[in-house]
Protein backbone atom coordinates (compact mmCIF):
# COMPACT_ATOMS: atom_id res chain seq x y z
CA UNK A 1 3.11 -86.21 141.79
CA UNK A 2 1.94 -89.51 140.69
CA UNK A 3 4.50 -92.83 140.76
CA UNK A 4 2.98 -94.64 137.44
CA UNK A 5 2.26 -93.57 133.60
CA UNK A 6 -0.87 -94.94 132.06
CA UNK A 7 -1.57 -95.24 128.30
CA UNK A 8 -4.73 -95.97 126.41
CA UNK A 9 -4.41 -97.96 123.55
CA UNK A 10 -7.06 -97.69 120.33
CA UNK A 11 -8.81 -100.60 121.39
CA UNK A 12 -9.06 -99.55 125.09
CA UNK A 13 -6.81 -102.03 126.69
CA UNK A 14 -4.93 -99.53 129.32
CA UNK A 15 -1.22 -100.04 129.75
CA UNK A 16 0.00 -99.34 133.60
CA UNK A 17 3.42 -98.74 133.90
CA UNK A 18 5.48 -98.12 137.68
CA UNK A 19 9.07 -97.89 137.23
CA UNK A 20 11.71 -99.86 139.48
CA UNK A 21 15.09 -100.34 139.68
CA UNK A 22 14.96 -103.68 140.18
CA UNK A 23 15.95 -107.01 137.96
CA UNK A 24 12.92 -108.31 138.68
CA UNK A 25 9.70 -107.38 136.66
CA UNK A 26 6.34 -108.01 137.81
CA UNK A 27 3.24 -108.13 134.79
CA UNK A 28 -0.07 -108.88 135.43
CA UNK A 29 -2.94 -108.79 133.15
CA UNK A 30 -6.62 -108.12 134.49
CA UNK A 31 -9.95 -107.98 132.95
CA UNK A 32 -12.96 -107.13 134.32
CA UNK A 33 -15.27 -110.53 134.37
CA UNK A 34 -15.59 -112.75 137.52
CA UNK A 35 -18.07 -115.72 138.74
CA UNK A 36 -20.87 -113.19 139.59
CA UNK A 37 -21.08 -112.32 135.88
CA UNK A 38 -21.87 -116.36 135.45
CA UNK A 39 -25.93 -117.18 134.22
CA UNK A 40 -27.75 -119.22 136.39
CA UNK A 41 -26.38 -123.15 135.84
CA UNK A 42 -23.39 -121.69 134.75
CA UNK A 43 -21.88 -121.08 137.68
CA UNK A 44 -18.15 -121.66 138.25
CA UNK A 45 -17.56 -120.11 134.14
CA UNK A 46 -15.55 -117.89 134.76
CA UNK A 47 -12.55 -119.98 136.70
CA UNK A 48 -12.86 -123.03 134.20
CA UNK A 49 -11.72 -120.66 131.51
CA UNK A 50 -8.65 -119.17 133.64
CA UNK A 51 -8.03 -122.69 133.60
CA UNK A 52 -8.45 -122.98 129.77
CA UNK A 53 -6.41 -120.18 129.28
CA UNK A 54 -3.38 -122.35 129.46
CA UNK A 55 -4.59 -125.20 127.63
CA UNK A 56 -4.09 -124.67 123.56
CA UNK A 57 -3.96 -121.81 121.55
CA UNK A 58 -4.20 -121.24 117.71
CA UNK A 59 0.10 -121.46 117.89
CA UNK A 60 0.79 -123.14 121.02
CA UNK A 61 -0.29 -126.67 122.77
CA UNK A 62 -0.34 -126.81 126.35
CA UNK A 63 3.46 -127.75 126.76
CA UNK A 64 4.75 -124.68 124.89
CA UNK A 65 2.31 -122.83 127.05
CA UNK A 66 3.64 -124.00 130.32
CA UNK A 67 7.10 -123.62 129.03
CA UNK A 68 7.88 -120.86 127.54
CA UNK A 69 8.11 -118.72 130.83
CA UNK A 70 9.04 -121.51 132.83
CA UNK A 71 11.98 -122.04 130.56
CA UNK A 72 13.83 -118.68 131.54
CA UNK A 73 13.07 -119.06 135.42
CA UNK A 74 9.56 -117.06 135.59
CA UNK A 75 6.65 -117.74 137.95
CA UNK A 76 3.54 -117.92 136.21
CA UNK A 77 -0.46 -117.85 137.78
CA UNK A 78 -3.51 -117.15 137.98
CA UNK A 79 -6.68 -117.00 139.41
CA UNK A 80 -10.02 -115.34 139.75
CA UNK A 81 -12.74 -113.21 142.31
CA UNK A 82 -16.14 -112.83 142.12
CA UNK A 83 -15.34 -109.50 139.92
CA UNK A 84 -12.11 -110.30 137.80
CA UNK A 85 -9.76 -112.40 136.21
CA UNK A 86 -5.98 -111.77 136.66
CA UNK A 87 -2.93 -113.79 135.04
CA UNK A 88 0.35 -112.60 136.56
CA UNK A 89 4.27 -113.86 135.90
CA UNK A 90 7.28 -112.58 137.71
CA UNK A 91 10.43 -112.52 135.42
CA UNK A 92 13.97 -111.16 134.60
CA UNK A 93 13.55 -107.84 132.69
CA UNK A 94 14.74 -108.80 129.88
CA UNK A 95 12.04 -111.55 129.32
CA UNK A 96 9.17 -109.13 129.54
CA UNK A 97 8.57 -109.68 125.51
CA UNK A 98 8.11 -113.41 126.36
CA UNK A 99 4.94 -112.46 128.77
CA UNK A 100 3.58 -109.70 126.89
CA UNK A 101 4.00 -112.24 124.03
CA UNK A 102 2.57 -115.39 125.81
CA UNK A 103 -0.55 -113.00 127.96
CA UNK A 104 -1.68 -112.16 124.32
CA UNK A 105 -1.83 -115.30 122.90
CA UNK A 106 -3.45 -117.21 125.88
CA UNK A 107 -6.33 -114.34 126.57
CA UNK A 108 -7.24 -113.30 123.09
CA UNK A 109 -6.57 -116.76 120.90
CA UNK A 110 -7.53 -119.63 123.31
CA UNK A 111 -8.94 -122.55 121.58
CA UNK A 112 -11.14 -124.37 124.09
CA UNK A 113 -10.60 -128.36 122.52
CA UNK A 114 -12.75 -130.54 124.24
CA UNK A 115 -10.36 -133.30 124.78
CA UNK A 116 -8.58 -130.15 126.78
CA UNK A 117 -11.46 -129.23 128.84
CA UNK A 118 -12.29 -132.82 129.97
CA UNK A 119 -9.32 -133.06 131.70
CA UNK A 120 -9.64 -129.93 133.02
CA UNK A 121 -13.09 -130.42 133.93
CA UNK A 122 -11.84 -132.92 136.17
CA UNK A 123 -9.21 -131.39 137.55
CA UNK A 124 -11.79 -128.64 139.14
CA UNK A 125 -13.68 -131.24 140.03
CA UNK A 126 -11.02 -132.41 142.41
CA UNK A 127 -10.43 -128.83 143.20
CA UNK A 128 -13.80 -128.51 144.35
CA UNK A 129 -13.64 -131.76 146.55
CA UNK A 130 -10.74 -130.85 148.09
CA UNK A 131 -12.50 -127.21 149.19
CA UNK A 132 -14.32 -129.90 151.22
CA UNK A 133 -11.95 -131.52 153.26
CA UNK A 134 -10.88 -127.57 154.12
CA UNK A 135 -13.68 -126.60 156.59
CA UNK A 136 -11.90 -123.21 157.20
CA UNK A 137 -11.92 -122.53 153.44
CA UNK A 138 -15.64 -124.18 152.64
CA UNK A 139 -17.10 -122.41 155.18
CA UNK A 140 -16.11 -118.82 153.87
CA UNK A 141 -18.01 -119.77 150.72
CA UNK A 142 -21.18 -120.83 152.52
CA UNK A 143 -21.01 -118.05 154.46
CA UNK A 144 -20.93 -115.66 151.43
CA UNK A 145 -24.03 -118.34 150.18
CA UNK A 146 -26.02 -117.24 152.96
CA UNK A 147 -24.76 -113.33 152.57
CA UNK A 148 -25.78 -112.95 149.57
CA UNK A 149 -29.06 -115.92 149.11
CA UNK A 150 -30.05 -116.11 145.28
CA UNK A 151 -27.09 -113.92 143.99
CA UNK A 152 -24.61 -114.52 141.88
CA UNK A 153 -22.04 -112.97 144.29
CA UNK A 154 -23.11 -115.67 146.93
CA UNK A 155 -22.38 -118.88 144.72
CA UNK A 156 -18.73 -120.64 144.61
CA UNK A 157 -16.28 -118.80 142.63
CA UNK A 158 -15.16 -122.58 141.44
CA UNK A 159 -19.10 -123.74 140.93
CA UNK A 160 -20.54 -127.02 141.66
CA UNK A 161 -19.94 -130.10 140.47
CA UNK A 162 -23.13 -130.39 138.61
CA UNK A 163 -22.63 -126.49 137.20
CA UNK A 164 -18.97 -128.08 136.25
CA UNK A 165 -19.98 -130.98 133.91
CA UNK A 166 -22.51 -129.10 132.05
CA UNK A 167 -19.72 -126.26 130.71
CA UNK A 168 -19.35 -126.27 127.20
CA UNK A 169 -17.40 -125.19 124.66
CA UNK A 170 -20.43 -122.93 123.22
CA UNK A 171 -20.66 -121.38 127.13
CA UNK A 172 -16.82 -120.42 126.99
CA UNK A 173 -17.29 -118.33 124.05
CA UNK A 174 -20.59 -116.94 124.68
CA UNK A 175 -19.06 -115.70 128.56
CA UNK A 176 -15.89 -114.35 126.57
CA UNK A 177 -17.62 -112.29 124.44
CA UNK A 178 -20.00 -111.06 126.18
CA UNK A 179 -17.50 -109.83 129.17
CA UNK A 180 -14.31 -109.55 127.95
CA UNK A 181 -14.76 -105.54 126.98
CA UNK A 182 -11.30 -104.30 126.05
CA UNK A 183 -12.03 -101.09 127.78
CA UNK A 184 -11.86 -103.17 130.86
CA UNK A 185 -9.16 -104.04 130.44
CA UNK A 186 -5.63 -103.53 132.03
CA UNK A 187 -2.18 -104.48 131.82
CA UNK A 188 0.47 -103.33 133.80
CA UNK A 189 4.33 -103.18 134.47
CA UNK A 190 6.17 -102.93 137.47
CA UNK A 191 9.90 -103.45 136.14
CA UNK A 192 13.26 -101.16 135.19
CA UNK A 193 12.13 -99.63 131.49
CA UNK A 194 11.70 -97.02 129.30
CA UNK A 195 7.92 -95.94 129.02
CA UNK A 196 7.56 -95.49 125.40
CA UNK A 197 9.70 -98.93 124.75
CA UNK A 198 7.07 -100.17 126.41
CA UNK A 199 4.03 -98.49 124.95
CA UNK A 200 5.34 -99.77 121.35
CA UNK A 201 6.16 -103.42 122.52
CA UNK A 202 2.52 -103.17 123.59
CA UNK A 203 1.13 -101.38 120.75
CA UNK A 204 2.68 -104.71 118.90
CA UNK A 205 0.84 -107.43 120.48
CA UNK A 206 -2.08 -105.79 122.05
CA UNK A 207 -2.75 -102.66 119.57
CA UNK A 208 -4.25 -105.53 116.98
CA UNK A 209 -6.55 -107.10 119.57
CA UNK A 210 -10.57 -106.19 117.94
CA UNK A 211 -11.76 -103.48 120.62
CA UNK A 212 -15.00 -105.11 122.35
CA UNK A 213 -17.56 -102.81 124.17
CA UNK A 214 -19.93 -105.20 125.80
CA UNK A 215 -21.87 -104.33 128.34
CA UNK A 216 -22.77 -106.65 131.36
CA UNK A 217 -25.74 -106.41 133.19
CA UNK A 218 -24.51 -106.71 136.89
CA UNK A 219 -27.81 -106.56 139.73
CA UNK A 220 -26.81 -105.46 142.79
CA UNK A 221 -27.84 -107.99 145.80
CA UNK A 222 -31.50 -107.30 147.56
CA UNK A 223 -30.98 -107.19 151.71
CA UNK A 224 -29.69 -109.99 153.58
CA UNK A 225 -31.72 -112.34 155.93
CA UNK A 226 -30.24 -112.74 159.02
CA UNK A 227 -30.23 -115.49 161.17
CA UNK A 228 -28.16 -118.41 162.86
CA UNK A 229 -27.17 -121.40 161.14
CA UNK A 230 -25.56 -124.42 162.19
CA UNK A 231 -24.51 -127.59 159.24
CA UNK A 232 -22.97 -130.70 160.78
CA UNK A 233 -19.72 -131.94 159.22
CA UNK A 234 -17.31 -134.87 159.90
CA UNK A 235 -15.01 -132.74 161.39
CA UNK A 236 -13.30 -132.93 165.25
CA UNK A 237 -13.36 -128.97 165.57
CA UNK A 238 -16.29 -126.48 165.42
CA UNK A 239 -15.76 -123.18 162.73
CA UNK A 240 -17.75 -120.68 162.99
CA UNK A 241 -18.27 -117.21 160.96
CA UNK A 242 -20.28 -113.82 161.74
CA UNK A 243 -20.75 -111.17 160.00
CA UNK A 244 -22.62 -109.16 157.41
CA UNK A 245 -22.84 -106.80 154.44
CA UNK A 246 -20.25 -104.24 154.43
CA UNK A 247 -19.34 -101.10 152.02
CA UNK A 248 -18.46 -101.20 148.57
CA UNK A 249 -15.23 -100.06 146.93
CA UNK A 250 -16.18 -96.55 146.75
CA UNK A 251 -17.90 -95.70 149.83
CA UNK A 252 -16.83 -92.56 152.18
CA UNK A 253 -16.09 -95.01 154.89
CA UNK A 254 -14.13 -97.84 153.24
CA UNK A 255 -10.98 -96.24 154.79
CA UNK A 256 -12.82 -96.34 158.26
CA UNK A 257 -13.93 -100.01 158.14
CA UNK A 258 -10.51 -100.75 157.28
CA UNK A 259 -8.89 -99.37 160.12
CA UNK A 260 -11.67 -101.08 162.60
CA UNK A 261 -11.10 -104.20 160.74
CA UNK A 262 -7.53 -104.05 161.98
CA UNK A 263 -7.88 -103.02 165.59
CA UNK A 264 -10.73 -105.92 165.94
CA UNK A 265 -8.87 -109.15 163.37
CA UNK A 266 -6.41 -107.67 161.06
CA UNK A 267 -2.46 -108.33 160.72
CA UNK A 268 -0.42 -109.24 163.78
CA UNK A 269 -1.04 -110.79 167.05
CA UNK A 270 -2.15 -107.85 169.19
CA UNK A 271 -5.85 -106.94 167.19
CA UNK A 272 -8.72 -106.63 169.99
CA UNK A 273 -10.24 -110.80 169.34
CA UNK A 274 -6.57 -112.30 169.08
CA UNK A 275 -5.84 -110.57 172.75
CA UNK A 276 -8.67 -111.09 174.16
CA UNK A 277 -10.17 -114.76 173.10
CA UNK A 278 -6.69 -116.69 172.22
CA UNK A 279 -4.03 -114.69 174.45
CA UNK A 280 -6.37 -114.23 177.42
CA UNK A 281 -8.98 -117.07 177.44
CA UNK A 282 -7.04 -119.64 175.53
CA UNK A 283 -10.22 -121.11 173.13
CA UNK A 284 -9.46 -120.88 169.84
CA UNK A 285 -6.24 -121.27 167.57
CA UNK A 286 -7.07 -119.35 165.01
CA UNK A 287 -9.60 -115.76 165.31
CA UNK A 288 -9.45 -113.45 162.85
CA UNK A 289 -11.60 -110.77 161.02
CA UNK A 290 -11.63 -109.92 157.30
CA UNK A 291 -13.21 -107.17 154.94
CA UNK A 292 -13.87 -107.27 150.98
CA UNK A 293 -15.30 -104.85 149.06
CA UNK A 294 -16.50 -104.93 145.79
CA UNK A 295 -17.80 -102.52 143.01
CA UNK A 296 -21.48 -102.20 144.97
CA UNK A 297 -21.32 -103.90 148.16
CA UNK A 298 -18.85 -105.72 150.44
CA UNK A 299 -18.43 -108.56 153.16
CA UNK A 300 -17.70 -108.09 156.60
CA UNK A 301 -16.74 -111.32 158.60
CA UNK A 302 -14.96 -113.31 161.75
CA UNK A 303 -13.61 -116.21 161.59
CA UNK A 304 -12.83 -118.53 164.39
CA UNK A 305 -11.94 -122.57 165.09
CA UNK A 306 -12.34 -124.20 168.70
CA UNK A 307 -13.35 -127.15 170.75
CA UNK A 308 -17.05 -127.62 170.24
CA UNK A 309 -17.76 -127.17 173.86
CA UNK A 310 -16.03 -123.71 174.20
CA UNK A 311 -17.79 -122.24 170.94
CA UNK A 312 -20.55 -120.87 172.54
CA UNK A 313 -18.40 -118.81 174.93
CA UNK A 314 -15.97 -117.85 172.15
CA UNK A 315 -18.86 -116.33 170.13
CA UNK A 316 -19.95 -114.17 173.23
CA UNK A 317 -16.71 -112.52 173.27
CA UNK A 318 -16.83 -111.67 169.99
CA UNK A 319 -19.66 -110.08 170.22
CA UNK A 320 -18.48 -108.50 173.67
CA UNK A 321 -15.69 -106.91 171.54
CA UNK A 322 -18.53 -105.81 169.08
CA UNK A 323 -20.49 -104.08 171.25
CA UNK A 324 -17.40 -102.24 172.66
CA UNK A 325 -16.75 -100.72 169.26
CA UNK A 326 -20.79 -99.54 169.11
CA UNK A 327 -20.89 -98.40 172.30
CA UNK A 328 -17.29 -96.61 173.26
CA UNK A 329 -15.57 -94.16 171.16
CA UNK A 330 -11.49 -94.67 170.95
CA UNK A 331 -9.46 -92.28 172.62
CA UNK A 332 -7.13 -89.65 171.21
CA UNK A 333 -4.20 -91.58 171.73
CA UNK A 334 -5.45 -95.33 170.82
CA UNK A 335 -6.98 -93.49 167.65
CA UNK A 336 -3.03 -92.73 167.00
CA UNK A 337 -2.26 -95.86 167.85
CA UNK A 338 -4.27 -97.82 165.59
CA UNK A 339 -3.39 -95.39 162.60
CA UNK A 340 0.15 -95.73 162.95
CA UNK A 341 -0.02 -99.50 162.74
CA UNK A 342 -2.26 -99.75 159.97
CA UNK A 343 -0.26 -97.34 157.63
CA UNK A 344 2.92 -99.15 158.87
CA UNK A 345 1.09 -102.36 157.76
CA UNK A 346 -0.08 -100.69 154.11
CA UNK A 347 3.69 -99.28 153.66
CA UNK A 348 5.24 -102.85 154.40
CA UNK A 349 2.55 -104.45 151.99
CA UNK A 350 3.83 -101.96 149.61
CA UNK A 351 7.31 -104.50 149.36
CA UNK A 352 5.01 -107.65 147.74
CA UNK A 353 5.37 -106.16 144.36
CA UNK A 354 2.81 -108.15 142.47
CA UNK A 355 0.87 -107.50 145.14
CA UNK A 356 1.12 -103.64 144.32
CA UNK A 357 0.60 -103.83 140.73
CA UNK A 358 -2.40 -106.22 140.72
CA UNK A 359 -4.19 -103.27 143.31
CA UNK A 360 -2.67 -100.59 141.16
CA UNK A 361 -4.49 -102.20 137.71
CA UNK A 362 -7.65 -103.10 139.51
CA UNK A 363 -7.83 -99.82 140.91
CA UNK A 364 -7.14 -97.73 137.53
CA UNK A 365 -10.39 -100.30 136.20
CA UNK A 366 -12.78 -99.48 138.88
CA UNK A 367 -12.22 -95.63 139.71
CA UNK A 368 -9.78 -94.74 136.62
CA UNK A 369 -7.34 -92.99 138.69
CA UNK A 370 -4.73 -94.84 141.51
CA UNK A 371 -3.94 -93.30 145.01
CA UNK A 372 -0.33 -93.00 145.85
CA UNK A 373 0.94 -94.25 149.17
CA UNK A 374 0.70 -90.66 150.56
CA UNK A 375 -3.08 -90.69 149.45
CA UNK A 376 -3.77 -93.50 150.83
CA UNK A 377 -2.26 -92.51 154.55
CA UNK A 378 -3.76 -88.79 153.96
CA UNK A 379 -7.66 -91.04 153.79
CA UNK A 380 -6.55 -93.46 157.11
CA UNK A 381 -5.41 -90.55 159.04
CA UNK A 382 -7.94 -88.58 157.99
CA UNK A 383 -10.88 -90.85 159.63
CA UNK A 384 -12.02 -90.04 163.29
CA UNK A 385 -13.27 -91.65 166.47
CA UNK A 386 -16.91 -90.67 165.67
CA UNK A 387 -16.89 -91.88 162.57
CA UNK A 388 -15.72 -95.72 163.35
CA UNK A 389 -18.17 -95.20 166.14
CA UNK A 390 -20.86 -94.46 163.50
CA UNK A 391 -19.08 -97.18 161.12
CA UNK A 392 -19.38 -99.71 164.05
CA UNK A 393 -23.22 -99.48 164.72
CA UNK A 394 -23.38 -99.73 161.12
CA UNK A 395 -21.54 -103.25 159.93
CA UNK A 396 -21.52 -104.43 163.51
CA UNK A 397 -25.47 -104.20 164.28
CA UNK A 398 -26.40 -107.01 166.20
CA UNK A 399 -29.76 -107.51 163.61
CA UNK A 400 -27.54 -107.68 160.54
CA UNK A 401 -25.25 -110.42 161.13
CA UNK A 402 -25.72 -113.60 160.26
CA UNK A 403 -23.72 -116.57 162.14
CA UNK A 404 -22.53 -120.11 160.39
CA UNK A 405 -21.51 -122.81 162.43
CA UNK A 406 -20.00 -125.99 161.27
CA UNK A 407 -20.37 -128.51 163.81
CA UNK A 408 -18.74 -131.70 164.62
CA UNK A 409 -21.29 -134.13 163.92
């Protein structure tokens, strides 16, 4: 029995609906166009018109914009990935006209002004310098430069700051049309309503929206070059990051690499590096390990900071704990173990609302269907020792890693 009602609307703009009891309601909208849909010189598009999104409409300036959530006590954002855009607001129920309202009006009737995007322009400017003076942040982004070398899913999601001051007001509505398809489209509702109130409050302001098939063109990334690379910075620790390519959103063993993500970095403090490299060596603050999938690939990685003269022994133990996943297969019981903490993890998770709908609408975009909790725990429990062992000699291959260091200099 499914927990959510979906509805297609003529134009193709889905409408995702999960009910709650709550006073709370939490609305996001998210379309399907990120910074790896950017043209070369282009890059950083794609988050300069999130930005723009709030800026001036045909019927609203900036001000009204900002306002008229703000005004009855909502939280409004946004942001975007390498695949999507998403604009979210958290609000009292009965304010949910205002969003659906104000989402409509910012996404399908922004105006772009120039005057508008210079200031913008260099407020990402700024955004991107202070991404600098955030090693642990920059270095994630060179890292995926080096993952993915030549591809748009390796450049900055916010661009450079020569890619910045060449947008123009003729790029914005190029990208826009030529990603924006309303059958990638999705809107969705966590909040206390009726279903078909809702379907007709959105037949109102979205049913009129122009339906827009366009197609884009994404190339999936040729193989990675390995290697080891070290980039001196003014900084007084050492960060490092290893890893590799990983599985895309669909693949039979996204489940799996999930699971061995958390017994090696995930949540909490007792994952295999934390243990082992912080709790019982005592050489670096801050280990942790991370996966991302996207619609044809992913990114595997570990992150760590420490003193510049214990990095090399804190990347040895990494890889120590590496090879223990590609050479030992868990036991029955640790198997159990890990399982029950992971779906204890996903069902606490489950409490971030916004959280929950944002996965819930991305999901219904990329596989047009969305698991329920007990699907979810049905594909983590159904995973088994041999296959994280075949998972871990996979992603964790000694040859398809690469290693970024930033060094004090």
């Amino acid at each position: 029995m499914t927990d959510h009602q979906i509805h297609t609307l003529s134009n193709g703009i889905r409408i995702l609906f999960k009910h709650s009891p709550s006073p709370i309601t939490h609305c996001c909208f998210v379309f399907n166009a990120g910074s790896r849909d950017e043209l070369p010189g282009k890059e950083g598009l794609a988050h300069f018109i999130e930005h723009m999104l709030f800026k001036e409409t045909k019927r609203r300036n900036t001000t009204q914009i900002l306002n008229y959530l703000e005004m009855v006590g909502a939280d409004l954002n946004a942001y975007t990935t390498k695949e999507y855009t998403c604009i979210h607001a958290s609000l009292l129920n009965q304010h949910l006209q205002r969003a659906v309202d104000l989402f409509e009006d910012i996404i399908f009737h922004s105006t772009f002004p120039e005057e508008e995007m210079e200031k913008e322009r260099g407020v990402i400017l700024d955004e991107i310098a202070s991404y600098q003076d955030q090693p642990e942040e920059a270095i994630q982004d060179d890292f995926e430069e080096y993952l993915f070398k030549d591809h748009p899913i390796g450049n900055n999601i916010l661009g450079t700051d020569e890619s910045v001051a060449a947008i123009s007001q003729q790029d914005i509505r190029h990208f826009t049309k030529a990603t924006h398809n309303t059958h990638q489209m999705v809107f969705a509702v966590y909040g206390d309503y009726k279903f078909e109130k809702l379907i007709k409050m959105c037949e109102k302001y979205f049913g009129t929206i122009p339906e827009n098939t366009s197609h884009k063109n994404r190339i999936s990334p040729k193989a990675v070059t390995t290697g080891i690379y070290a980039v001196q910075k003014p900084i007084a620790q050492t960060h490092c990051i290893i890893g590799g390519r990983a599985y895309p959103s669909a693949h039979q063993h996204k489940y799996g690499l999930l699971l061995l993500n958390n017994i090696l970095g995930g949540m909490g403090m007792s994952n295999r590096l934390n243990l082992e490299i912080r709790e019982k060596h005592g050489i670096a603050y801050t280990i942790e390990s991370n996966y991302t999938s996207l619609t044809d690939t992913g990114i595997f990685s570990i992150y760590l900071g420490t003193d510049a003269e214990k990095t090399d022994k804190a990347t040895k133990l990494v890889h120590k704990e590496l090879k223990k996943l590609r050479d030992n297969r868990l036991g029955e019981v640790q198997l159990k173990q890990a399982k029950d903490k992971f779906i204890g993890q996903i069902a606490l998770a489950e409490e971030s609302r916004m959280s929950l709908i944002i996965s819930m609408a991305k999901s219904l975009m990329d596989f047009d269907r969305i698991d329920t909790l007990e699907d979810v725990f049905a594909k983590v429990n159904a995973v088994t020792a041999d296959h994280l062992l075949e998972i871990s000699n996979e992603i964790f291959d000694i040859n398809g890693l690469i290693t970024l260091l930033f060094e004090p200099k």
